[in-house]
Protein backbone atom coordinates (compact mmCIF):
# COMPACT_ATOMS: atom_id res chain seq x y z
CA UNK A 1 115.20 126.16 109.11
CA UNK A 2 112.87 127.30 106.39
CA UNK A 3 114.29 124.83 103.83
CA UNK A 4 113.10 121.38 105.98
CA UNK A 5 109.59 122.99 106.56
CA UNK A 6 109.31 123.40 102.84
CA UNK A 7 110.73 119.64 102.41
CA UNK A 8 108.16 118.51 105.16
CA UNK A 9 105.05 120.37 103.42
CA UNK A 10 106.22 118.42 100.41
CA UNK A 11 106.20 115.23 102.32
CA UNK A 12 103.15 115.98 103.53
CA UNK A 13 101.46 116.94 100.29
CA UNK A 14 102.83 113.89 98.86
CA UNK A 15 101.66 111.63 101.59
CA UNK A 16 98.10 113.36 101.82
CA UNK A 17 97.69 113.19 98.11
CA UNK A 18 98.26 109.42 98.18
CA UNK A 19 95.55 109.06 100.71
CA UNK A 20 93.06 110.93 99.21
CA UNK A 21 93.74 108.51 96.06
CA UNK A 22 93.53 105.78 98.42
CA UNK A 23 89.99 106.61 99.91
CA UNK A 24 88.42 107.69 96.47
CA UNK A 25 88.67 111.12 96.79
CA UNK A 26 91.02 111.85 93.91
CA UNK A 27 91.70 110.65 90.62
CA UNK A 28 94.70 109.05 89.92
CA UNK A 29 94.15 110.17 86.03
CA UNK A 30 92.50 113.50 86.73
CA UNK A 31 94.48 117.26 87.54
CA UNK A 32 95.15 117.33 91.27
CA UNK A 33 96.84 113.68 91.23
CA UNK A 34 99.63 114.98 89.16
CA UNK A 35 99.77 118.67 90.14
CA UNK A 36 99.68 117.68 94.01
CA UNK A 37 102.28 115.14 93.30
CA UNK A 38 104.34 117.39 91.22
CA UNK A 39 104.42 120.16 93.98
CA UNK A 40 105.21 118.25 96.48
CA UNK A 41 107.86 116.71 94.78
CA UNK A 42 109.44 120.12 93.81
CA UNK A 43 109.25 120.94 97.61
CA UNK A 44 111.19 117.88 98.43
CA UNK A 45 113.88 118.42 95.99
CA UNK A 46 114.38 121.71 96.48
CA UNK A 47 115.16 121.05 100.67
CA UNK A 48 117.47 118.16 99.27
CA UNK A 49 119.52 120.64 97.58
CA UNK A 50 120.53 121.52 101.15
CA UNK A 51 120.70 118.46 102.86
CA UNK A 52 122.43 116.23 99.97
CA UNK A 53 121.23 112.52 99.41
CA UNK A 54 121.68 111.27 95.85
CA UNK A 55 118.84 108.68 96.08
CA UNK A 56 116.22 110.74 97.50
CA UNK A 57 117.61 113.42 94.43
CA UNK A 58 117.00 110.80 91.95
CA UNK A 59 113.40 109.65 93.17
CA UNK A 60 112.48 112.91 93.48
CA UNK A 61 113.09 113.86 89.89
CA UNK A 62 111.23 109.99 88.53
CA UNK A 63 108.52 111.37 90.65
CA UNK A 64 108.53 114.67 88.78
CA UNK A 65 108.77 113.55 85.54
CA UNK A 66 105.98 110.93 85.99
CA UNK A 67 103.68 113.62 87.36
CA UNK A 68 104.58 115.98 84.63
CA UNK A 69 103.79 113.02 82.40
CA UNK A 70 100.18 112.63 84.23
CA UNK A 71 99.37 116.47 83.69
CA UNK A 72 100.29 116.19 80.22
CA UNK A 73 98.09 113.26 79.33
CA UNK A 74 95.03 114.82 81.36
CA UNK A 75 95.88 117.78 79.28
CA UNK A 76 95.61 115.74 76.42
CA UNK A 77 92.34 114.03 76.70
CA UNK A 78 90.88 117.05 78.19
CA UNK A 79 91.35 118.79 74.69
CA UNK A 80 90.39 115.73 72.69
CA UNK A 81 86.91 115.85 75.12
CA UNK A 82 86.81 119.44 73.99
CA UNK A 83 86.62 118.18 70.45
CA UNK A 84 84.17 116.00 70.43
């Protein structure tokens, strides 16, 4: 079903994200931290809105939040950096 290979490329993204973090190749304060975590996250959530589990529901929208958090401060000291 197309829904659990979108929910699977989420996991994925999420899980491939965290390794890149974890071997230095990403920034956990720069763009593609957030954005890749934010994607994947959407992907997950939107695959649990067909296979129902309130926990997973709940992380997934922390995880959102947090990584729309992320993009916004990266945003923000981007634009101060611009200032200077």
């Amino acid at each position: 079903m197309i829904v659990d290979v979108i929910g699977v490329s989420g996991v994925i993204i999420v899980v491939a994200t965290y390794m890149l973090l974890q071997i230095d190749k990403i920034d956990a304060k720069g763009f593609w931290y957030s954005f890749l975590n934010a994607i994947g996250s959407v992907m997950i959530l939107y695959s649990l809105t067909y296979n129902w589990n309130l926990a997973s529901i709940i992380i997934e929208f922390f995880w959102i939040a947090i990584s729309l958090f992320g993009l916004w401060k990266w945003n923000k000291s981007r634009n101060k950096a611009k200032k200077t």
